[in-house]
PDB file of N, CA and C in Angstrom:
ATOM      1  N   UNK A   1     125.034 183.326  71.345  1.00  0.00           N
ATOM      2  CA  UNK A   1     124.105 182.268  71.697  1.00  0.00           C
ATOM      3  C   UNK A   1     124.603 180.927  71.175  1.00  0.00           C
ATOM      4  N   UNK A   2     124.711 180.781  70.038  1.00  0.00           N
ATOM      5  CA  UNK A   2     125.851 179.785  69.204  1.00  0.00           C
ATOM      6  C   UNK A   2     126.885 179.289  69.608  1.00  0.00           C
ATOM      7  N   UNK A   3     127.300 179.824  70.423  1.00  0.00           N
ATOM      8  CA  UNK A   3     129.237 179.751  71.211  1.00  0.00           C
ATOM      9  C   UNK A   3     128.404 179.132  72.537  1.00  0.00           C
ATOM     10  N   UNK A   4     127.880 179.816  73.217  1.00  0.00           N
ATOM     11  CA  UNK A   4     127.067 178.830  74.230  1.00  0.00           C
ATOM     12  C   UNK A   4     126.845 177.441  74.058  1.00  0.00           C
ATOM     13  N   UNK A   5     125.928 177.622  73.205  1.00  0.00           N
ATOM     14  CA  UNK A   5     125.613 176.143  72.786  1.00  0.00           C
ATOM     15  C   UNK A   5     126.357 174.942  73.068  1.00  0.00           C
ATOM     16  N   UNK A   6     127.337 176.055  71.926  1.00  0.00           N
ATOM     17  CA  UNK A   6     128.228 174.815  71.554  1.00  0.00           C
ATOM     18  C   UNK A   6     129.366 174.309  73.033  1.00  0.00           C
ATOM     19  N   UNK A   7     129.189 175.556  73.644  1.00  0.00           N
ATOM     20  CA  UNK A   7     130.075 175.167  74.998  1.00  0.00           C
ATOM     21  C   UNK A   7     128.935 174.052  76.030  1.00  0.00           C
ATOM     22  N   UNK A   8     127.837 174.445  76.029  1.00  0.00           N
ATOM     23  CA  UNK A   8     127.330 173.715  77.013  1.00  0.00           C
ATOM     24  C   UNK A   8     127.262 171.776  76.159  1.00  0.00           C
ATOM     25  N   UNK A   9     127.179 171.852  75.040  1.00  0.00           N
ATOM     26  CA  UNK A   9     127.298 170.731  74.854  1.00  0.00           C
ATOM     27  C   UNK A   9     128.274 169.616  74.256  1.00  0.00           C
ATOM     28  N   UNK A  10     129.647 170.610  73.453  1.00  0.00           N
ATOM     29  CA  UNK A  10     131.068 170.239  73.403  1.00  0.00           C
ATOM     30  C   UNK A  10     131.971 170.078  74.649  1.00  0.00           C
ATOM     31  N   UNK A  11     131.765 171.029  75.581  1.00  0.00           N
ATOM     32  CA  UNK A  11     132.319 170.369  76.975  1.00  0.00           C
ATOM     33  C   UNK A  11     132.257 169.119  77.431  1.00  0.00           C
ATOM     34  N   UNK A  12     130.852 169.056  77.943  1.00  0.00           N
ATOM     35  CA  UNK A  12     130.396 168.064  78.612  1.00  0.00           C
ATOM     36  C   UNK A  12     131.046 166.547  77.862  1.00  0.00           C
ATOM     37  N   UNK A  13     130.581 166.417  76.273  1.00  0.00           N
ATOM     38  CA  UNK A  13     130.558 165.332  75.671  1.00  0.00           C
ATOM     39  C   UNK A  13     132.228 165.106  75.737  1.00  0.00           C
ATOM     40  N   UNK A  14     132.945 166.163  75.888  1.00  0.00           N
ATOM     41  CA  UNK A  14     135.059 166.220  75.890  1.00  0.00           C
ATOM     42  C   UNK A  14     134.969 165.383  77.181  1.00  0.00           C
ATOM     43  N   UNK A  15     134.701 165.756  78.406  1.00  0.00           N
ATOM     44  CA  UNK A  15     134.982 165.022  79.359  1.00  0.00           C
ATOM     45  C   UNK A  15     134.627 163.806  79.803  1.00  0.00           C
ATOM     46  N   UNK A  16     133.142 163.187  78.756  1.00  0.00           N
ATOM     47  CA  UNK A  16     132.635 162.395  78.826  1.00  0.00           C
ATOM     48  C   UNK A  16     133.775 161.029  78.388  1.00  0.00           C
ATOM     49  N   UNK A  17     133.929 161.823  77.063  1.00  0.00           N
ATOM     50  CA  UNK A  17     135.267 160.748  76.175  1.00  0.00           C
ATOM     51  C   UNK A  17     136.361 160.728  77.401  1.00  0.00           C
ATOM     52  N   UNK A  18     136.852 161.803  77.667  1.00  0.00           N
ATOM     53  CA  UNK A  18     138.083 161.814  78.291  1.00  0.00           C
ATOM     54  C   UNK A  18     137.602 160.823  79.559  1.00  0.00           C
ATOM     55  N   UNK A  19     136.943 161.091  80.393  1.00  0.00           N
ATOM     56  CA  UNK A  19     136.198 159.680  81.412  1.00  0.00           C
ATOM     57  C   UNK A  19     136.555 158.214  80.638  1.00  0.00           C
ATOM     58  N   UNK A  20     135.730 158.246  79.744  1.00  0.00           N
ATOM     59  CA  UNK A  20     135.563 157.134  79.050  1.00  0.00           C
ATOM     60  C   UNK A  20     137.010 156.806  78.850  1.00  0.00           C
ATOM     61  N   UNK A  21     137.845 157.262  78.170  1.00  0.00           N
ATOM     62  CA  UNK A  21     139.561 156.924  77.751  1.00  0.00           C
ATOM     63  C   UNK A  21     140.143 156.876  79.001  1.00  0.00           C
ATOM     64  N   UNK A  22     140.034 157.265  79.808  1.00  0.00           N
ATOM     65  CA  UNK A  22     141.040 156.858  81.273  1.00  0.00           C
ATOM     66  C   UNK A  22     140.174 155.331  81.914  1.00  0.00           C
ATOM     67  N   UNK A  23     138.915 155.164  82.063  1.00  0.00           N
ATOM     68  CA  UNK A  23     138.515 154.248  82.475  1.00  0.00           C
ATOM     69  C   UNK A  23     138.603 152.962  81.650  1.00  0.00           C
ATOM     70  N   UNK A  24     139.121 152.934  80.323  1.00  0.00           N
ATOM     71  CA  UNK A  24     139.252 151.845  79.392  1.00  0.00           C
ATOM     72  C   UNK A  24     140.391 151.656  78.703  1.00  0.00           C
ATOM     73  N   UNK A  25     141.375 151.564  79.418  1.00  0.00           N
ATOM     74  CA  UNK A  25     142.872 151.578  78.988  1.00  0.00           C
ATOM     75  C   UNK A  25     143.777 150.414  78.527  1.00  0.00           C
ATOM     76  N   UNK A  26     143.139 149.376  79.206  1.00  0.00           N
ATOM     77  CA  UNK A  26     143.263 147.653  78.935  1.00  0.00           C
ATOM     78  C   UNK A  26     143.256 147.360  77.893  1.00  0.00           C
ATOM     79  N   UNK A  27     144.373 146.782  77.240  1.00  0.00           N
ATOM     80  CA  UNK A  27     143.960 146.405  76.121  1.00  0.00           C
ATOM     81  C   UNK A  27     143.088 144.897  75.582  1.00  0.00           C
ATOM     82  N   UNK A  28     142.741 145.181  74.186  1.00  0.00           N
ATOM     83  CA  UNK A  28     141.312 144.656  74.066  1.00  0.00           C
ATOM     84  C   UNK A  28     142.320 143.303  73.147  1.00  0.00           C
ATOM     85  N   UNK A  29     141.969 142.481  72.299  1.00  0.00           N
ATOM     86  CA  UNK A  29     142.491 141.551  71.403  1.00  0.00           C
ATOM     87  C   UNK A  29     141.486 141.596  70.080  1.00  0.00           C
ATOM     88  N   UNK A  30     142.009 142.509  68.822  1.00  0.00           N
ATOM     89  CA  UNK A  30     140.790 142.731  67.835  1.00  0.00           C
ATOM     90  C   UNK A  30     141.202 141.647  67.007  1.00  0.00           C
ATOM     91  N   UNK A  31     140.423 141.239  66.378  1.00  0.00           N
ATOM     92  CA  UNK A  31     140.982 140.204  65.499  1.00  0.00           C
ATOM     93  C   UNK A  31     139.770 140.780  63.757  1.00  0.00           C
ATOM     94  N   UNK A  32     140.461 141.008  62.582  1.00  0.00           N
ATOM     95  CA  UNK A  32     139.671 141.041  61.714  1.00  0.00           C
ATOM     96  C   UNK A  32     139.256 140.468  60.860  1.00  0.00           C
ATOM     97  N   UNK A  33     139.211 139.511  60.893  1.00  0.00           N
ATOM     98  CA  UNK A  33     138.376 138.149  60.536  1.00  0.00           C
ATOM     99  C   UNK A  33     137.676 137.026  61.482  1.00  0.00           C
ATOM    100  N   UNK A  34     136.162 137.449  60.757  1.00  0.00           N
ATOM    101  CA  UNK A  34     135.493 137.023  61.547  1.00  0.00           C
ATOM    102  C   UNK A  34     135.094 135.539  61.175  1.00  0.00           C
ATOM    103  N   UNK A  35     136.302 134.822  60.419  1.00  0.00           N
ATOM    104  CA  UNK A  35     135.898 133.370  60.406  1.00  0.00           C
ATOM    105  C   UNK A  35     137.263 132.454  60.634  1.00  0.00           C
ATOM    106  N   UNK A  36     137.719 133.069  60.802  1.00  0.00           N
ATOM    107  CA  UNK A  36     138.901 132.029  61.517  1.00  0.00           C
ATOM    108  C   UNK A  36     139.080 132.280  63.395  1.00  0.00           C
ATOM    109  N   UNK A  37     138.708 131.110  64.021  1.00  0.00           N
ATOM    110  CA  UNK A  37     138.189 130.959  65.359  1.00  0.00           C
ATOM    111  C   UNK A  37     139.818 130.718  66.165  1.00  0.00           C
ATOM    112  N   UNK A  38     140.590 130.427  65.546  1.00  0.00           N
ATOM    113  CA  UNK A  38     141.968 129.568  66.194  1.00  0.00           C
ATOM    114  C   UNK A  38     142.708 131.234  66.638  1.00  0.00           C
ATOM    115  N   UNK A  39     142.451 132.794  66.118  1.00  0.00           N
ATOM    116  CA  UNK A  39     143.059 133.576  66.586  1.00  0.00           C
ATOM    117  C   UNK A  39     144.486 134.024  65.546  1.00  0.00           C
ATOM    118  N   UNK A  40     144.137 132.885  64.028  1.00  0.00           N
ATOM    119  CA  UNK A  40     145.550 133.260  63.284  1.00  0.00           C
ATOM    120  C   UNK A  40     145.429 133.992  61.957  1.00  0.00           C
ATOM    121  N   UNK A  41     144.300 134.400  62.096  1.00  0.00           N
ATOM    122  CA  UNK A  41     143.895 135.318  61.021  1.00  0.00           C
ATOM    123  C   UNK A  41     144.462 137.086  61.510  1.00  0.00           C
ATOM    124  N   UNK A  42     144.460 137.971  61.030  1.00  0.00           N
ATOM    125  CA  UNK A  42     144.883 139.667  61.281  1.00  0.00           C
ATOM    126  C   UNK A  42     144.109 139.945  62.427  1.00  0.00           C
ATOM    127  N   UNK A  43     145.176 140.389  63.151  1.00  0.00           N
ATOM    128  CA  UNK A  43     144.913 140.899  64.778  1.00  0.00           C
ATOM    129  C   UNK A  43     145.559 141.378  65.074  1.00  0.00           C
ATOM    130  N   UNK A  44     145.383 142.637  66.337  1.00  0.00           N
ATOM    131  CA  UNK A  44     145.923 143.211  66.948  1.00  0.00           C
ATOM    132  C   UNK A  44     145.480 143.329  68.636  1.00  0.00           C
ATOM    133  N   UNK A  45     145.899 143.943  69.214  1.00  0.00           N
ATOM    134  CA  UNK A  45     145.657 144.386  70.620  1.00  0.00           C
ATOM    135  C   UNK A  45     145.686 146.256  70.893  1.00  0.00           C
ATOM    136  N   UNK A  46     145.072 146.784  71.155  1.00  0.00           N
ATOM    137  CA  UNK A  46     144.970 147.886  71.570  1.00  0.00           C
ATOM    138  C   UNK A  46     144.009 148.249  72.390  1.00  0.00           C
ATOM    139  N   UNK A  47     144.342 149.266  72.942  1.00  0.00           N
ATOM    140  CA  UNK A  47     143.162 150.375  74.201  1.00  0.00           C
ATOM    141  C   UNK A  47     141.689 149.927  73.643  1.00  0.00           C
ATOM    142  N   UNK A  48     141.244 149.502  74.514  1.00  0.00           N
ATOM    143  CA  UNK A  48     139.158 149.266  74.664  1.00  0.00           C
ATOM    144  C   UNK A  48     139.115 150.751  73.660  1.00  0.00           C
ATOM    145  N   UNK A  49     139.330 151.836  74.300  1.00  0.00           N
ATOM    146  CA  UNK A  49     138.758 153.207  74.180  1.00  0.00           C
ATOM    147  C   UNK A  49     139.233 153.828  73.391  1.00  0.00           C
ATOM    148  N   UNK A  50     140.344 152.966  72.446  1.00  0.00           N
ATOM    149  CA  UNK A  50     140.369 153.141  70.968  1.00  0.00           C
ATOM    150  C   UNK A  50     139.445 152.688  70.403  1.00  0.00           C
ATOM    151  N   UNK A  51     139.476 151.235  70.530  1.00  0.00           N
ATOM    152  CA  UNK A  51     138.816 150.371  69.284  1.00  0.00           C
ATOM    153  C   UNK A  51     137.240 151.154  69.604  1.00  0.00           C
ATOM    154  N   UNK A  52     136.743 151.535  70.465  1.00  0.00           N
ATOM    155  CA  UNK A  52     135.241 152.163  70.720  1.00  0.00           C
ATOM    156  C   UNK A  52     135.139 153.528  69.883  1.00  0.00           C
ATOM    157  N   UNK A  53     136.267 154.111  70.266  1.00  0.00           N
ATOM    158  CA  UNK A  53     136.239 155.142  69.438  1.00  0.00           C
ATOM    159  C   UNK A  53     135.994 155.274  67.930  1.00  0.00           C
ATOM    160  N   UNK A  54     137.067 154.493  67.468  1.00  0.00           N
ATOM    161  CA  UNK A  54     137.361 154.230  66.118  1.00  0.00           C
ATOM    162  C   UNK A  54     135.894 153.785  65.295  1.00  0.00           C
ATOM    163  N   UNK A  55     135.455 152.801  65.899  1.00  0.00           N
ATOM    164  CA  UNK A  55     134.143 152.114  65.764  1.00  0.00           C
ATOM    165  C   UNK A  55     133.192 153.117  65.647  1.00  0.00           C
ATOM    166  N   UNK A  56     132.989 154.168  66.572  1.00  0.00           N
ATOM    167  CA  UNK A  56     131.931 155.460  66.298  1.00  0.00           C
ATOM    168  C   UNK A  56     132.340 156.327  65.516  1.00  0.00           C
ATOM    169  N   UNK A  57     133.652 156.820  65.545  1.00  0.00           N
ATOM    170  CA  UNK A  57     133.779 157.580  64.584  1.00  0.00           C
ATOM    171  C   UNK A  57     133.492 157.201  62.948  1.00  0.00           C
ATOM    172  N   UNK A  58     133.690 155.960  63.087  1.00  0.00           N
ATOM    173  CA  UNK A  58     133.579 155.246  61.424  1.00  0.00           C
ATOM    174  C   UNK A  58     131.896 155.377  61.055  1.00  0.00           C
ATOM    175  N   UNK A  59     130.572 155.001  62.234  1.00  0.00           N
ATOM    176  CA  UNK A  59     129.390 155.044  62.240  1.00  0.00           C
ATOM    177  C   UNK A  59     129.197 156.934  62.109  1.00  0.00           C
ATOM    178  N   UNK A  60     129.927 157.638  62.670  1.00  0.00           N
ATOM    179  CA  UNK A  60     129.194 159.080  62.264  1.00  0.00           C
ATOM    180  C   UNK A  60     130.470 159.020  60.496  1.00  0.00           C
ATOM    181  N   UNK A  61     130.817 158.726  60.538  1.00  0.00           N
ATOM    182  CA  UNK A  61     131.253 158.978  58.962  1.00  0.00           C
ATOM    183  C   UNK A  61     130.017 158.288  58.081  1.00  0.00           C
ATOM    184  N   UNK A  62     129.827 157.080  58.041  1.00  0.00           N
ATOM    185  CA  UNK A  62     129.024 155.829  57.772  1.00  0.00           C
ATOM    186  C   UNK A  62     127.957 157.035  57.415  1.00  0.00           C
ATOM    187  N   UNK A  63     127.597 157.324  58.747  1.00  0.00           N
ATOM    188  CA  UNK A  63     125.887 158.148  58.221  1.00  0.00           C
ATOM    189  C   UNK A  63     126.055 159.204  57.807  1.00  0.00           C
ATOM    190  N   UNK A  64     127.101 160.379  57.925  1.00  0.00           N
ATOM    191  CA  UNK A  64     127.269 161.441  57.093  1.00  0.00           C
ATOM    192  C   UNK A  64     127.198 160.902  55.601  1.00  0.00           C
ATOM    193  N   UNK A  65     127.652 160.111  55.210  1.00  0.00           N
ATOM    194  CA  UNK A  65     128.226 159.688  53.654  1.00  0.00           C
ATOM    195  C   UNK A  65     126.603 159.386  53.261  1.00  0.00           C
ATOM    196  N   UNK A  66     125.749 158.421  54.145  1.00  0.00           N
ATOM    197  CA  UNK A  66     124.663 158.188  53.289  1.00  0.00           C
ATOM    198  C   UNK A  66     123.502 159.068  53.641  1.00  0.00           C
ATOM    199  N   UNK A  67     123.676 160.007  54.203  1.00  0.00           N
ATOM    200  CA  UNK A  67     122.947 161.082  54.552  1.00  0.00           C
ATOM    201  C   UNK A  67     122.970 162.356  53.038  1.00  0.00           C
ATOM    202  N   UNK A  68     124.157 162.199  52.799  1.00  0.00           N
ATOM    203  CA  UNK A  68     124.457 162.986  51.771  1.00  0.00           C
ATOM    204  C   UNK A  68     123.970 162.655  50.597  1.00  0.00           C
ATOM    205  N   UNK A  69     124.108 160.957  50.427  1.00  0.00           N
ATOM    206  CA  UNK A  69     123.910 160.517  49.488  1.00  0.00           C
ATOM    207  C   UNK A  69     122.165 160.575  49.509  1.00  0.00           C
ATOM    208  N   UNK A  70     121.562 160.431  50.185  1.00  0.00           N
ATOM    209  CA  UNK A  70     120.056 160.352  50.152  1.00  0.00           C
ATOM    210  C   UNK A  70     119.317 162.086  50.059  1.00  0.00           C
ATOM    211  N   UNK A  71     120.401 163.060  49.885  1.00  0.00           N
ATOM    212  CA  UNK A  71     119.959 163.930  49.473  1.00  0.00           C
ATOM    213  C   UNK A  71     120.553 164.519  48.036  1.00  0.00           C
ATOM    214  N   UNK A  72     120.817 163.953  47.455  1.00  0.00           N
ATOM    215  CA  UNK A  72     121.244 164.247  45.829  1.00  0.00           C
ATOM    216  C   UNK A  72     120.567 164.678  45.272  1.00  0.00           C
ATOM    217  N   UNK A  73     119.153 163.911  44.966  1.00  0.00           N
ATOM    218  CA  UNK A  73     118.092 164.439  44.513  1.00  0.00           C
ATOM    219  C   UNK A  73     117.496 165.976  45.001  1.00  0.00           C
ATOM    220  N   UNK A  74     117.673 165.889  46.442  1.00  0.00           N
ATOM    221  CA  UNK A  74     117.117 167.332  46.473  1.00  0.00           C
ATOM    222  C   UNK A  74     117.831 168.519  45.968  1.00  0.00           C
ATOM    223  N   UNK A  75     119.380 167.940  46.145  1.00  0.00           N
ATOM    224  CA  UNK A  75     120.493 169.213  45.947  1.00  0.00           C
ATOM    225  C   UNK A  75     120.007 169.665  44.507  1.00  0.00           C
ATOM    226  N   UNK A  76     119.841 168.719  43.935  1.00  0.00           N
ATOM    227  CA  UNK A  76     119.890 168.604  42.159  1.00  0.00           C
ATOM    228  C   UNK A  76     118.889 169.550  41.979  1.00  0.00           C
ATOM    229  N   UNK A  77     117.613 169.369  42.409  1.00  0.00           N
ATOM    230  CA  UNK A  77     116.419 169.963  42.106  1.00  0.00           C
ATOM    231  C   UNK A  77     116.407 170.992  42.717  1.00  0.00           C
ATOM    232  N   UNK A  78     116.929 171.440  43.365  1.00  0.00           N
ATOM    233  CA  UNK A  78     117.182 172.819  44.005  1.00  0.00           C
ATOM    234  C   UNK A  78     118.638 173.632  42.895  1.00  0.00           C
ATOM    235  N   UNK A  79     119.093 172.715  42.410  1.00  0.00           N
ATOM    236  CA  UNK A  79     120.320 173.765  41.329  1.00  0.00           C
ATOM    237  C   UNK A  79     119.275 174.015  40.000  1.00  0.00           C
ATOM    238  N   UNK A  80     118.509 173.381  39.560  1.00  0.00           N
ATOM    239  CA  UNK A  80     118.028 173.135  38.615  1.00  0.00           C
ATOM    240  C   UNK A  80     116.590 174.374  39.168  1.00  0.00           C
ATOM    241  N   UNK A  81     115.672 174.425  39.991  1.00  0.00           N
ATOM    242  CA  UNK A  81     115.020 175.530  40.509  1.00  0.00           C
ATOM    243  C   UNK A  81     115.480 177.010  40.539  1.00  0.00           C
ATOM    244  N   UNK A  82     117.382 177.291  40.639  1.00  0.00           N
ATOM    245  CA  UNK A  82     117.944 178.295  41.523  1.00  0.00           C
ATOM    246  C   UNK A  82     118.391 178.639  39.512  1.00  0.00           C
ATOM    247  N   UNK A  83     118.512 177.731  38.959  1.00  0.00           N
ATOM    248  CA  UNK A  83     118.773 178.285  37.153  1.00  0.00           C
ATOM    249  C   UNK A  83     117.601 178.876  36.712  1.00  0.00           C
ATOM    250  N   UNK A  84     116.447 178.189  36.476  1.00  0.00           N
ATOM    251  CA  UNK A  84     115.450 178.583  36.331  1.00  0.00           C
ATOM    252  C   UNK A  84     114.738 179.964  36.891  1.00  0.00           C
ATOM    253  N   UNK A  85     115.271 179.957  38.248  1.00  0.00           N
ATOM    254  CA  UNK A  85     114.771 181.380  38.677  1.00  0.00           C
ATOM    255  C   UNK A  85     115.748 182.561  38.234  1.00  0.00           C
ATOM    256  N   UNK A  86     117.152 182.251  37.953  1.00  0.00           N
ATOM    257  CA  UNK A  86     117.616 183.402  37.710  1.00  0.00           C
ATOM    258  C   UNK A  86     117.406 183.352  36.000  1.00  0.00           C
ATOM    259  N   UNK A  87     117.088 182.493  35.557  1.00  0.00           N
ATOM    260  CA  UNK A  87     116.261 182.861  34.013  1.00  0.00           C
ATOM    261  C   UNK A  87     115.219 183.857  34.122  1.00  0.00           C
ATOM    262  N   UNK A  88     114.449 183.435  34.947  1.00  0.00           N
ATOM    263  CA  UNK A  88     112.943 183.913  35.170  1.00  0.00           C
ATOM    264  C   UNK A  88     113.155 185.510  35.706  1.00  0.00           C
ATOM    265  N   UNK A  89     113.983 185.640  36.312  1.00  0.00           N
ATOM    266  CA  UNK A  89     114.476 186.630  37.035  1.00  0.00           C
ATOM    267  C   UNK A  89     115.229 187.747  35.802  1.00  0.00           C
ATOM    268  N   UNK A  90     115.978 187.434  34.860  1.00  0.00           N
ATOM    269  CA  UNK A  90     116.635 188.009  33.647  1.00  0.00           C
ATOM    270  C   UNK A  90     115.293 188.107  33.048  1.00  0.00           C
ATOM    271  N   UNK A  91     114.191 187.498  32.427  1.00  0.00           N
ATOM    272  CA  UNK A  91     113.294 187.677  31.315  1.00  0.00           C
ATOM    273  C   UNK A  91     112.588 189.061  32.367  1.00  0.00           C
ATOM    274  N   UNK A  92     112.487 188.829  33.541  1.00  0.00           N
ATOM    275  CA  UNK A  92     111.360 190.171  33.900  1.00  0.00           C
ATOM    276  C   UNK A  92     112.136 191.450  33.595  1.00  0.00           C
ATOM    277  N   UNK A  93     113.577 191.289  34.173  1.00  0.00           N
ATOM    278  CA  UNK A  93     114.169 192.728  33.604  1.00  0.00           C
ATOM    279  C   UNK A  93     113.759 193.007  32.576  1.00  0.00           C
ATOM    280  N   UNK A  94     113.898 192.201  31.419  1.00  0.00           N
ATOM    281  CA  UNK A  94     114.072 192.824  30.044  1.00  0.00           C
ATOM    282  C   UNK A  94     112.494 193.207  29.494  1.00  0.00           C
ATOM    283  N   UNK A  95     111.454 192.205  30.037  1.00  0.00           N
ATOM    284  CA  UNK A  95     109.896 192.632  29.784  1.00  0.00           C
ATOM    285  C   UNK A  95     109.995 193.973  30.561  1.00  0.00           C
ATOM    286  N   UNK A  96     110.474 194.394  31.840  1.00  0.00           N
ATOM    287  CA  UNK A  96     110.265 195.332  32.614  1.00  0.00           C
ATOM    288  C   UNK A  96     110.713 196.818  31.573  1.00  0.00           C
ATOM    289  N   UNK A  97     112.119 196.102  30.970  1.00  0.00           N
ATOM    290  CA  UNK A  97     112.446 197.761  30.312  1.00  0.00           C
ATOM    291  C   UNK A  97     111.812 198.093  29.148  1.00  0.00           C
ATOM    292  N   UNK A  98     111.375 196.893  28.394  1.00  0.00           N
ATOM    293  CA  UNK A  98     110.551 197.125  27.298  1.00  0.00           C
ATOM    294  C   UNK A  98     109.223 197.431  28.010  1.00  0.00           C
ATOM    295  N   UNK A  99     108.629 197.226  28.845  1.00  0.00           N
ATOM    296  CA  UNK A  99     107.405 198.165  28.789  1.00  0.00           C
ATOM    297  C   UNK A  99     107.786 199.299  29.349  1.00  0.00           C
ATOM    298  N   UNK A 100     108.724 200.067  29.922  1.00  0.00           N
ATOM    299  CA  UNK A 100     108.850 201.337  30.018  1.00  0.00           C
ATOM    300  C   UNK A 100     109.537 202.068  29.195  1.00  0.00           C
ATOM    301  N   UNK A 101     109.819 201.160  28.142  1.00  0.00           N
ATOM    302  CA  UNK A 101     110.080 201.739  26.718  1.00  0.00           C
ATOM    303  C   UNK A 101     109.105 201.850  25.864  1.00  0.00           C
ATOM    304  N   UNK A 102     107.943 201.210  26.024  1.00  0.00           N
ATOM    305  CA  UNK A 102     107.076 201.595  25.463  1.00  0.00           C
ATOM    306  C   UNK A 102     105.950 202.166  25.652  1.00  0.00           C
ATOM    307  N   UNK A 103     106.192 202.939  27.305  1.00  0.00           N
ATOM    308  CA  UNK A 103     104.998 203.716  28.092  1.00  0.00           C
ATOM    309  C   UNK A 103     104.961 205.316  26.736  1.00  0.00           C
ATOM    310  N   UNK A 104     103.522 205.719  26.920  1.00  0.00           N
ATOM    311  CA  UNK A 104     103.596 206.952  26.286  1.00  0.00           C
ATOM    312  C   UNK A 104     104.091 207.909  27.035  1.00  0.00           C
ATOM    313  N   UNK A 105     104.933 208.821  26.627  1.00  0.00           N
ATOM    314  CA  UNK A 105     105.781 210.173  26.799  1.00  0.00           C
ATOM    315  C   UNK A 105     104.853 211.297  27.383  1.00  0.00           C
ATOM    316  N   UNK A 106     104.899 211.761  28.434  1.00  0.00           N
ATOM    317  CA  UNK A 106     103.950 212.524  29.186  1.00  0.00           C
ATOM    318  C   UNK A 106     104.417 213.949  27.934  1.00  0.00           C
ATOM    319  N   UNK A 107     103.034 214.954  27.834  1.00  0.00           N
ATOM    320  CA  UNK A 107     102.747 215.779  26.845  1.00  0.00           C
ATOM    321  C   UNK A 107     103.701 217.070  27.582  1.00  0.00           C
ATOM    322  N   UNK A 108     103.840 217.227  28.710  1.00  0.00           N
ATOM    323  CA  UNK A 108     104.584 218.060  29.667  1.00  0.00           C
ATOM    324  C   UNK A 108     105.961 218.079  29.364  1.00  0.00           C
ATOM    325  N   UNK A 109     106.241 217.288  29.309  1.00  0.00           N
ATOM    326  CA  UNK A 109     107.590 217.149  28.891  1.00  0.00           C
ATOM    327  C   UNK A 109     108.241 217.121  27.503  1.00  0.00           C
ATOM    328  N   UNK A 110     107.280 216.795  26.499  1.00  0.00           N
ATOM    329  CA  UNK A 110     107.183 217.598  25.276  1.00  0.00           C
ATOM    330  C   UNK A 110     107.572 218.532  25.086  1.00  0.00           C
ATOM    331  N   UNK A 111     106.650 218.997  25.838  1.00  0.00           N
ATOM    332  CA  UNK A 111     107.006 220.885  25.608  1.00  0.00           C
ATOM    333  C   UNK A 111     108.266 221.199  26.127  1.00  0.00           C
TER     334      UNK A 111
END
């Protein structure tokens, strides 16, 4: 079901790009500074359907990174829950064997 999925919606989005990269082949004029207007600041020229690319891929990095980061707190409190329970989890064994160490001895078996 998983492999499906992922086919019905990794396909589609492959050919979408691949569309997208044949239809945007021209190159673009990037310039990376955005305060010098004359064009003599760091620049390059490359494929539209790079620089688009590049640009999204950097935004799904962008939000993975602070996605992660805005869950720290939970990770934390969930390691700190998962200690605690296997504490909690060790003390019942040991209450568990001490009270069946200290059940009374059936008289049957005495004998």
């Amino acid at each position: 079901m998983k492999s499906a999925f992922r086919i019905l919606v990794f396909v589609p989005l492959a050919l979408i790009i691949l569309f997208f990269a044949m239809a945007n082949r021209s190159p673009v004029h990037v310039s990376l500074d955005p305060f010098v207007t004359d064009g003599s600041g760091p620049a390059f020229d490359s494929p539209l359907y790079i620089v688009v690319l590049i640009a999204m891929a950097l935004g799904v990095i962008a939000g993975g990174f602070s996605t992660w980061v805005s869950h720290l707190p939970v990770r934390r409190a969930a390691r700190v829950a998962r200690t605690e329970a296997k504490k909690t989890r060790a003390e019942i064994e040991k209450l568990r064997h001490q009270a069946l160490a200290n059940l009374p001895q059936d008289k049957e078996a005495k004998n």
